[in-house]
PDB file of N, CA and C in Angstrom:
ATOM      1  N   UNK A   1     104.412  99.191  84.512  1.00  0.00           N
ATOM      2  CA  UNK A   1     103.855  98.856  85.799  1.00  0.00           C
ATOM      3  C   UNK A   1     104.224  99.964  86.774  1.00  0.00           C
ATOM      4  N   UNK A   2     102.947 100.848  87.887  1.00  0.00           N
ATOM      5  CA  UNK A   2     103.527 101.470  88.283  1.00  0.00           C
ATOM      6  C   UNK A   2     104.338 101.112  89.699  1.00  0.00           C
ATOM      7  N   UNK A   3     104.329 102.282  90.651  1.00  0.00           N
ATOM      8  CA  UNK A   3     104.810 102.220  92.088  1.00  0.00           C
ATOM      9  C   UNK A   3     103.651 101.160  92.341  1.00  0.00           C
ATOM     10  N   UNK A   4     103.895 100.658  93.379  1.00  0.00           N
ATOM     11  CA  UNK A   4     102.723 100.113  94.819  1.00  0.00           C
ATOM     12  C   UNK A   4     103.365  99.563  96.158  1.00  0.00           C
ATOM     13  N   UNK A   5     102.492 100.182  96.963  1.00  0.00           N
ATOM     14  CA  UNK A   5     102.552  99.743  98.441  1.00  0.00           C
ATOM     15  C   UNK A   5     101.971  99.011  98.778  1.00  0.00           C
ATOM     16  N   UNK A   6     102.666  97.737  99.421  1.00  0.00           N
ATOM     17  CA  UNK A   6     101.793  96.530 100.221  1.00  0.00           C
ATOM     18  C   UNK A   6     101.666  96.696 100.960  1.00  0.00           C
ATOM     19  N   UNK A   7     100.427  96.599 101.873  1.00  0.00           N
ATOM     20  CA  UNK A   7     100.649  96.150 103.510  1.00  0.00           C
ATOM     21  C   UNK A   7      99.971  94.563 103.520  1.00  0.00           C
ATOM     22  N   UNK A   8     101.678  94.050 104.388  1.00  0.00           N
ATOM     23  CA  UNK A   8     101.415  92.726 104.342  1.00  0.00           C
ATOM     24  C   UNK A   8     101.670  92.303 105.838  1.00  0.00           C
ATOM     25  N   UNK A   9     100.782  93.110 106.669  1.00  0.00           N
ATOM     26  CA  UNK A   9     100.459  92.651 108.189  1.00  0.00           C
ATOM     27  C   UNK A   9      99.471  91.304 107.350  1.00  0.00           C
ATOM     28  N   UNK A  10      99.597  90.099 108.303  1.00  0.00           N
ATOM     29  CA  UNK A  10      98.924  89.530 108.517  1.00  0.00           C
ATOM     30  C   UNK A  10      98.391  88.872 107.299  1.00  0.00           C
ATOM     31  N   UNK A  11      99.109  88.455 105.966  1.00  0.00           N
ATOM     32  CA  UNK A  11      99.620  88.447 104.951  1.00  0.00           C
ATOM     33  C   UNK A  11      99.726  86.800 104.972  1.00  0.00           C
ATOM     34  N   UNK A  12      99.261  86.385 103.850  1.00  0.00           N
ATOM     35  CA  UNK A  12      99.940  84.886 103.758  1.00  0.00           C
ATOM     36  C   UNK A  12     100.835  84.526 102.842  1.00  0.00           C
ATOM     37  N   UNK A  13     102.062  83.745 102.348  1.00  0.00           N
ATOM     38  CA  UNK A  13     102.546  83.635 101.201  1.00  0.00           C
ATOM     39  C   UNK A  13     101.354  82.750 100.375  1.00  0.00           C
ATOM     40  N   UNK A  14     101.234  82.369  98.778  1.00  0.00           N
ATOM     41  CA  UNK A  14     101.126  81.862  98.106  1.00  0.00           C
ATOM     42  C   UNK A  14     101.053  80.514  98.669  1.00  0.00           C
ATOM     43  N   UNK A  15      99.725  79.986  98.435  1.00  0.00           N
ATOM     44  CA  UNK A  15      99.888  78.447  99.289  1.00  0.00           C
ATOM     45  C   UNK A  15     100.539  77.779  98.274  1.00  0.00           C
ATOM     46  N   UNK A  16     100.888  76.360  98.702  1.00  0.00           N
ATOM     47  CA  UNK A  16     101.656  75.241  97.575  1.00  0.00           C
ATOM     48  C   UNK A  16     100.696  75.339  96.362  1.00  0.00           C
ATOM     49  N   UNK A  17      99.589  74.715  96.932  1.00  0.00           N
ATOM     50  CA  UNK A  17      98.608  74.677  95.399  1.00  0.00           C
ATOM     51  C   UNK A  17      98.160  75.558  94.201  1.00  0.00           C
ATOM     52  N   UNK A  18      98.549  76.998  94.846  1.00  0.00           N
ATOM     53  CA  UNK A  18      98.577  77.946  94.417  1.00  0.00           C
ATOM     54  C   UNK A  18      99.488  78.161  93.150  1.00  0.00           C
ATOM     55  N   UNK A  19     100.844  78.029  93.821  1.00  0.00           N
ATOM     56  CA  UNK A  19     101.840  78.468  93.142  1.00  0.00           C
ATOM     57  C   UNK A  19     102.130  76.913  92.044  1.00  0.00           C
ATOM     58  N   UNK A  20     101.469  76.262  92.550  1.00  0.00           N
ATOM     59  CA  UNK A  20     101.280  74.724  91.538  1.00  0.00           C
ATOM     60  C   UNK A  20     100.751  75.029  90.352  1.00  0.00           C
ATOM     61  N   UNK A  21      99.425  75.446  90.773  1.00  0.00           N
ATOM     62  CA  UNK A  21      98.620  75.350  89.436  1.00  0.00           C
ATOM     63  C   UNK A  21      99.118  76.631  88.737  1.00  0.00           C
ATOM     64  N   UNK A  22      99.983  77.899  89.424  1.00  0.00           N
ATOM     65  CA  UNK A  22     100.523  78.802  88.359  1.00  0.00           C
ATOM     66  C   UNK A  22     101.433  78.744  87.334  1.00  0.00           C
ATOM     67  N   UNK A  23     102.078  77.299  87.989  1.00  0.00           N
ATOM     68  CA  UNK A  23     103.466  76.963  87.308  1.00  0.00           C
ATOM     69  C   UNK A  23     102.743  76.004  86.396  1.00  0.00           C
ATOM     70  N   UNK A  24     101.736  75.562  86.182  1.00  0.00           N
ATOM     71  CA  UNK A  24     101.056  74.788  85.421  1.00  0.00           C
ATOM     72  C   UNK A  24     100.394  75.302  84.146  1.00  0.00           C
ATOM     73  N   UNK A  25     100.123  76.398  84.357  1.00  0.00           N
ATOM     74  CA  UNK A  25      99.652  77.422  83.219  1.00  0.00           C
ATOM     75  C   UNK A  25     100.518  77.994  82.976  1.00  0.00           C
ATOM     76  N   UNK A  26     101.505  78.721  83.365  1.00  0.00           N
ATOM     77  CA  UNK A  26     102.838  78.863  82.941  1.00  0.00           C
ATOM     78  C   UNK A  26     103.511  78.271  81.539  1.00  0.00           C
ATOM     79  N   UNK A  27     103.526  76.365  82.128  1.00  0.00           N
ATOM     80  CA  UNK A  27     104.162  75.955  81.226  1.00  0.00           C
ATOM     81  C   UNK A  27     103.236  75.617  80.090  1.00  0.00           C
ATOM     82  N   UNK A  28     101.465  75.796  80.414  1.00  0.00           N
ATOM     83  CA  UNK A  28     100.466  75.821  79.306  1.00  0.00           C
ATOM     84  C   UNK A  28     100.659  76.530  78.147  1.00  0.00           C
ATOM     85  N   UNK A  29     101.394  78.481  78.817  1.00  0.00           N
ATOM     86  CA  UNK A  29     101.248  79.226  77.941  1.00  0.00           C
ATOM     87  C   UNK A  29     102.394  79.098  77.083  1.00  0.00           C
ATOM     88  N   UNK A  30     103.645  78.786  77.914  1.00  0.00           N
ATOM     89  CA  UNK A  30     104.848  78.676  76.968  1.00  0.00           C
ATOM     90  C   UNK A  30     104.607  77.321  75.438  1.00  0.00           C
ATOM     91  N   UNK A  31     103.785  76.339  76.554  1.00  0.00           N
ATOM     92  CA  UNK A  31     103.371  75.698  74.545  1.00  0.00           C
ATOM     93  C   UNK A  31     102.639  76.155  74.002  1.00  0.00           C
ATOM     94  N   UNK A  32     101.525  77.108  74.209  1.00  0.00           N
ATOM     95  CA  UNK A  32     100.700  78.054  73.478  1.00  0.00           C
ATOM     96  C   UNK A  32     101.722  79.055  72.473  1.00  0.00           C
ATOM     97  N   UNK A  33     102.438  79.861  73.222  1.00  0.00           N
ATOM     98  CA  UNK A  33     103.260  80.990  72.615  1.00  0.00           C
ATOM     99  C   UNK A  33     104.682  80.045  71.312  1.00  0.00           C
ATOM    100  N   UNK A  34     104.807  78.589  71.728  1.00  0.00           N
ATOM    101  CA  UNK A  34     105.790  78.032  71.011  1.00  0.00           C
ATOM    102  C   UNK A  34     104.420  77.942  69.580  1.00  0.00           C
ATOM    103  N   UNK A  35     103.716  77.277  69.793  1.00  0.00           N
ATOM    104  CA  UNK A  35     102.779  77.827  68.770  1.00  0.00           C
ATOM    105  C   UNK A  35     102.239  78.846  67.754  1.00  0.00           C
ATOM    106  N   UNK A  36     102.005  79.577  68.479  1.00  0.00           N
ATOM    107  CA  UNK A  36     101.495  80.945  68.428  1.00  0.00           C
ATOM    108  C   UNK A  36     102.769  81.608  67.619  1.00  0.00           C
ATOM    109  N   UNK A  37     103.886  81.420  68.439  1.00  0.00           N
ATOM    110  CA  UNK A  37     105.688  81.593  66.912  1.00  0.00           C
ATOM    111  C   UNK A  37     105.080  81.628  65.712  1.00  0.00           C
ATOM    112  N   UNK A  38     104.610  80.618  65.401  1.00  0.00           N
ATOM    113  CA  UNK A  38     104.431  79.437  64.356  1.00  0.00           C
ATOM    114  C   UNK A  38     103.734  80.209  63.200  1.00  0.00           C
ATOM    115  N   UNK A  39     102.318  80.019  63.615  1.00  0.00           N
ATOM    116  CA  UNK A  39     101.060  80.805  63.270  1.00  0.00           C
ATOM    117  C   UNK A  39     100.548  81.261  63.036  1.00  0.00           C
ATOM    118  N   UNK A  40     100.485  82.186  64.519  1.00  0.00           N
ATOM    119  CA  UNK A  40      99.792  83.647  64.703  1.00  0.00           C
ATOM    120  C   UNK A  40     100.284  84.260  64.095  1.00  0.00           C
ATOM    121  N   UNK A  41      99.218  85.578  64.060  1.00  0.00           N
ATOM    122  CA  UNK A  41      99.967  87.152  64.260  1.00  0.00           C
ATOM    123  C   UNK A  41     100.990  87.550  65.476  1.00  0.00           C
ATOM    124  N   UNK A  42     101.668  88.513  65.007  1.00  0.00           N
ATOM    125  CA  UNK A  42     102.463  88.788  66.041  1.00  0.00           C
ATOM    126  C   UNK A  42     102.078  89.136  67.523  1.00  0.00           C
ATOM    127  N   UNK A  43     100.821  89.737  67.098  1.00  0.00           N
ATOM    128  CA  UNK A  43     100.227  90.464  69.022  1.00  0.00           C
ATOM    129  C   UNK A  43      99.415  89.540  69.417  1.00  0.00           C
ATOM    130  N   UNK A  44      99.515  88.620  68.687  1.00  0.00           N
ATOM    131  CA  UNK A  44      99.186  86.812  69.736  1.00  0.00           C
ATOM    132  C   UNK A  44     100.132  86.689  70.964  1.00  0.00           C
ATOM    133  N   UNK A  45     101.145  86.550  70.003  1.00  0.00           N
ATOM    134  CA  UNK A  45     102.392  85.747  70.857  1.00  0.00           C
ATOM    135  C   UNK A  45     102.608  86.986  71.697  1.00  0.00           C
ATOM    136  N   UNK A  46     102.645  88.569  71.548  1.00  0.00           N
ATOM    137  CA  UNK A  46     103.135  89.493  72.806  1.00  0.00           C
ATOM    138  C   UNK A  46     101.802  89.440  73.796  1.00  0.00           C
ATOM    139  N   UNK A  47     100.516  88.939  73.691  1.00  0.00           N
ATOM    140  CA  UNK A  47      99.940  88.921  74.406  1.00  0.00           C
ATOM    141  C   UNK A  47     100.410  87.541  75.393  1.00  0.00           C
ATOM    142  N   UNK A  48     100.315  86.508  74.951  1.00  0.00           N
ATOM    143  CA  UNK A  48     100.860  85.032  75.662  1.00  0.00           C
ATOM    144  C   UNK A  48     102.181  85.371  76.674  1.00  0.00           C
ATOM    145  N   UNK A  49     103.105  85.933  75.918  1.00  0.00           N
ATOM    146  CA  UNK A  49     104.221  86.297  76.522  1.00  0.00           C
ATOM    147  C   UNK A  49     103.806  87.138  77.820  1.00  0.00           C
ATOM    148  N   UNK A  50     103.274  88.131  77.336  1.00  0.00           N
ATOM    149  CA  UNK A  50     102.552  89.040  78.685  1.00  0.00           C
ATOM    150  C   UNK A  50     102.296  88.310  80.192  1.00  0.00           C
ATOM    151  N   UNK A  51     101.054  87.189  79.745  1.00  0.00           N
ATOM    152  CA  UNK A  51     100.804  86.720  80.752  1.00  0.00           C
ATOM    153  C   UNK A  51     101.381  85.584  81.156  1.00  0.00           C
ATOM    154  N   UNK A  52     102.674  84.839  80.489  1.00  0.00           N
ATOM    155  CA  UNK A  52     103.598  84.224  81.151  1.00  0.00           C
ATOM    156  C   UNK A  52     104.140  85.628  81.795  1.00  0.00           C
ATOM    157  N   UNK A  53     104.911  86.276  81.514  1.00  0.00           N
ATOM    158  CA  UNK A  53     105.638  87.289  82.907  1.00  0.00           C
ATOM    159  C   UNK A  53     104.831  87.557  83.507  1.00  0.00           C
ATOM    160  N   UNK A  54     103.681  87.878  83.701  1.00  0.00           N
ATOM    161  CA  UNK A  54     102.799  88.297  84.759  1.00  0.00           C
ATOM    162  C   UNK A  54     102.851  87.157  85.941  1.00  0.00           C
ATOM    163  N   UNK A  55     102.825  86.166  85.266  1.00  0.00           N
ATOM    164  CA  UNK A  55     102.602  85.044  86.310  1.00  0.00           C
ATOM    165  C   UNK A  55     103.902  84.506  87.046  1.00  0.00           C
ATOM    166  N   UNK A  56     105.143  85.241  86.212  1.00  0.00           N
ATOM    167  CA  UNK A  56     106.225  84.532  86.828  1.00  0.00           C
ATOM    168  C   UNK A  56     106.178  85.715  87.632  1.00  0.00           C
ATOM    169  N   UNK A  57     106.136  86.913  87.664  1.00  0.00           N
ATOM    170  CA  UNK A  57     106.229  88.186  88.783  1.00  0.00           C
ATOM    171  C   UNK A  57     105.392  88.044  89.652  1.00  0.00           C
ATOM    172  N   UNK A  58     104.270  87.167  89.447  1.00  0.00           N
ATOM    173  CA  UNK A  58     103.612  86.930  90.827  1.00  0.00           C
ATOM    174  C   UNK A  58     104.184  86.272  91.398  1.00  0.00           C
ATOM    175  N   UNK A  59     104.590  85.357  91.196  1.00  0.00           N
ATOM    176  CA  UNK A  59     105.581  83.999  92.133  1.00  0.00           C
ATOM    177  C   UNK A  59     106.785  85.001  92.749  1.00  0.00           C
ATOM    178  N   UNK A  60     107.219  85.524  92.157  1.00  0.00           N
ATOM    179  CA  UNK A  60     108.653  86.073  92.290  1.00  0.00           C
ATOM    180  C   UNK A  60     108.870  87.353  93.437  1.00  0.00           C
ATOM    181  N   UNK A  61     107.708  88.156  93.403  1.00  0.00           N
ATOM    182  CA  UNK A  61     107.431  88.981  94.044  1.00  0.00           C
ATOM    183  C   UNK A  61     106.616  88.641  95.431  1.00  0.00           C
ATOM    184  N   UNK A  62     106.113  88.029  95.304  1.00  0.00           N
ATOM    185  CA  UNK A  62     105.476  87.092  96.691  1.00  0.00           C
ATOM    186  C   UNK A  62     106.639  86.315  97.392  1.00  0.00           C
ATOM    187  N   UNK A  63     107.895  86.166  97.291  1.00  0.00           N
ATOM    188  CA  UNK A  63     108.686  85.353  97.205  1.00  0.00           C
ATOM    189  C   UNK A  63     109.534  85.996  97.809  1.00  0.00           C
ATOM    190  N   UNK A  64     109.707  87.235  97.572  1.00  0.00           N
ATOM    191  CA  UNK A  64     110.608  88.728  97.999  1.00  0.00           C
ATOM    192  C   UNK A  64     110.022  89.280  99.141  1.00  0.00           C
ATOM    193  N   UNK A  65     108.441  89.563  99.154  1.00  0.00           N
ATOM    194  CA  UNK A  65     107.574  90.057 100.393  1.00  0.00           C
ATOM    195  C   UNK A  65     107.678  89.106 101.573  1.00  0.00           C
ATOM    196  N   UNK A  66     108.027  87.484 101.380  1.00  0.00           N
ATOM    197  CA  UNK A  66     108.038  87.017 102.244  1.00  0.00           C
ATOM    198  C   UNK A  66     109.703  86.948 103.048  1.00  0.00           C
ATOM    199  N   UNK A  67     110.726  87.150 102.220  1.00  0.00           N
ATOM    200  CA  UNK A  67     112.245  87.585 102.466  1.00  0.00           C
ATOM    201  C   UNK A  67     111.644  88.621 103.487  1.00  0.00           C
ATOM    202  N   UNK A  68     111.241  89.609 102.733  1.00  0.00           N
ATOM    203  CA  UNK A  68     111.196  91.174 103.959  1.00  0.00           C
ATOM    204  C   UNK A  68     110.618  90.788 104.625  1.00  0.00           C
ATOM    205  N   UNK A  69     109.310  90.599 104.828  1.00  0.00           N
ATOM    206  CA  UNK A  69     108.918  90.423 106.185  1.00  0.00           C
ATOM    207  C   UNK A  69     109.454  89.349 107.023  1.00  0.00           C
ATOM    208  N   UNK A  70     109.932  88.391 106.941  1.00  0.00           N
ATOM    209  CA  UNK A  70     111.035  87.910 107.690  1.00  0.00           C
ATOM    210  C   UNK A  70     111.924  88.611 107.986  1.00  0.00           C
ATOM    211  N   UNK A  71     112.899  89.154 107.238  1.00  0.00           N
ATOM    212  CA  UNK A  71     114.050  89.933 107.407  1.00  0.00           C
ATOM    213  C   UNK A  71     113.164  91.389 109.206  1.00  0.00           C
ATOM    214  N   UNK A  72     111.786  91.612 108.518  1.00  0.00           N
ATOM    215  CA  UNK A  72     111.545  92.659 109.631  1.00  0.00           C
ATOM    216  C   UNK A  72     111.306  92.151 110.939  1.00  0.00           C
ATOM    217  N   UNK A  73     110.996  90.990 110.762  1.00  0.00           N
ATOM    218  CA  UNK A  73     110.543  89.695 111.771  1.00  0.00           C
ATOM    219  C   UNK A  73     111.806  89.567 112.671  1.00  0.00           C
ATOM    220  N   UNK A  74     112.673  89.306 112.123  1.00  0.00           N
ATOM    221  CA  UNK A  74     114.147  88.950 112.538  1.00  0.00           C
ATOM    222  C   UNK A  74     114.140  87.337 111.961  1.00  0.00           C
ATOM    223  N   UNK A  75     113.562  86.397 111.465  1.00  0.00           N
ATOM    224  CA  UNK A  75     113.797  85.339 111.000  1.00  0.00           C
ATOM    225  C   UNK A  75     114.652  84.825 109.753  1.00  0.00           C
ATOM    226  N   UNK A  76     114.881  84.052 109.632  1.00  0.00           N
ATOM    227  CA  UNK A  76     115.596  83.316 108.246  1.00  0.00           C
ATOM    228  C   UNK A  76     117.096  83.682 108.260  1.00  0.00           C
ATOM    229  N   UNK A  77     118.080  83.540 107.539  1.00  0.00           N
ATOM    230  CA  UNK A  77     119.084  83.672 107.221  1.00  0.00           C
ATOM    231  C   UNK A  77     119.528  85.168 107.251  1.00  0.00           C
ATOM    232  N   UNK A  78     118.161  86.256 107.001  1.00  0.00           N
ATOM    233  CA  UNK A  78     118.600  87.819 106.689  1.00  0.00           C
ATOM    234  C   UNK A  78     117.650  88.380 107.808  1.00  0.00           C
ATOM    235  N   UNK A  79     118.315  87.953 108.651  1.00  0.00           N
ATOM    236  CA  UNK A  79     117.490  88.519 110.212  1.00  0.00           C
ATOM    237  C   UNK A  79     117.815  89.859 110.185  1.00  0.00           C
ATOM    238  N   UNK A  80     117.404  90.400 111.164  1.00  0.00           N
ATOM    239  CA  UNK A  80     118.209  91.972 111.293  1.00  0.00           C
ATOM    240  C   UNK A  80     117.660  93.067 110.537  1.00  0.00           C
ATOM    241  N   UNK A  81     118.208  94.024 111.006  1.00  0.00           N
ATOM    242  CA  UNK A  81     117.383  95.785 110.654  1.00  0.00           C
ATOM    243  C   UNK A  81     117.987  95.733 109.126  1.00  0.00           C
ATOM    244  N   UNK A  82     117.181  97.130 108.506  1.00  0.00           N
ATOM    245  CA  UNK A  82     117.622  96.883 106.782  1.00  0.00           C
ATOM    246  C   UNK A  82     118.316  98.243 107.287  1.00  0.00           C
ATOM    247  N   UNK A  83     119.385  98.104 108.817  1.00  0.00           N
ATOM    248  CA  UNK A  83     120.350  99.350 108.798  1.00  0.00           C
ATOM    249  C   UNK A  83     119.891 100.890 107.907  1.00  0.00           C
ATOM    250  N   UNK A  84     120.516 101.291 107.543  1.00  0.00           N
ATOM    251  CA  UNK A  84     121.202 102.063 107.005  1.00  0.00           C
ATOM    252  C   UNK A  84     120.514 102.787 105.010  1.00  0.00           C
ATOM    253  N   UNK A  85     120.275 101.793 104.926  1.00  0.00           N
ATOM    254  CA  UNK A  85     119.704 101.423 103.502  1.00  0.00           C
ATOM    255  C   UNK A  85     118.669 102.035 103.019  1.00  0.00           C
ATOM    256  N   UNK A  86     117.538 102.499 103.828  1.00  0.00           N
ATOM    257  CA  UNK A  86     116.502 103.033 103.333  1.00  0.00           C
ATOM    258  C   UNK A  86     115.887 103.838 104.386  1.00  0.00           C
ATOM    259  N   UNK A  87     117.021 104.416 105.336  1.00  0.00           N
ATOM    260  CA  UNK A  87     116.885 104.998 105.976  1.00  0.00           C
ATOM    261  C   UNK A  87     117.400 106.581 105.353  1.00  0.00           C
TER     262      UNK A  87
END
């Protein structure tokens, strides 16, 4: 996966339903891939696997963008400048 730059002016997090129905296919693929063990060929199951992490890095990373931009905001628990750090 390479570099990328967000711009997340004006940016929404992941609505509830969103991140619902991801965690729903999620746990679709993990009984697919418990299967697929079983079964398949092997580049079954590294494909299944694939797009379970894909889907957990979407959650996870949307999750982080909304930390920073708070954090740039001054809100939440990690208010304040990122100092020093990436300066």
């Amino acid at each position: 996966m390479g570099l990328f730059i967000l711009n997340v002016k004006n940016q929404m997090a992941l609505s509830e339903s969103v991140e619902e129905s991801l965690k729903e296919a999620e746990a679709a693929l993990r009984n697919a891939l418990a299967y697929a063990a079983r079964q398949e060929k092997p580049f079954v199951a590294r494909e299944i696997s694939s797009m379970i992490c894909s889907i957990d890095n979407l959650v996870k990373v949307d999750q982080l963008v909304d930390k920073l931009e708070d954090r740039m905001k001054g809100f939440g628990d990690d208010k304040g400048s990122f100092g020093t750090f990436f300066g």
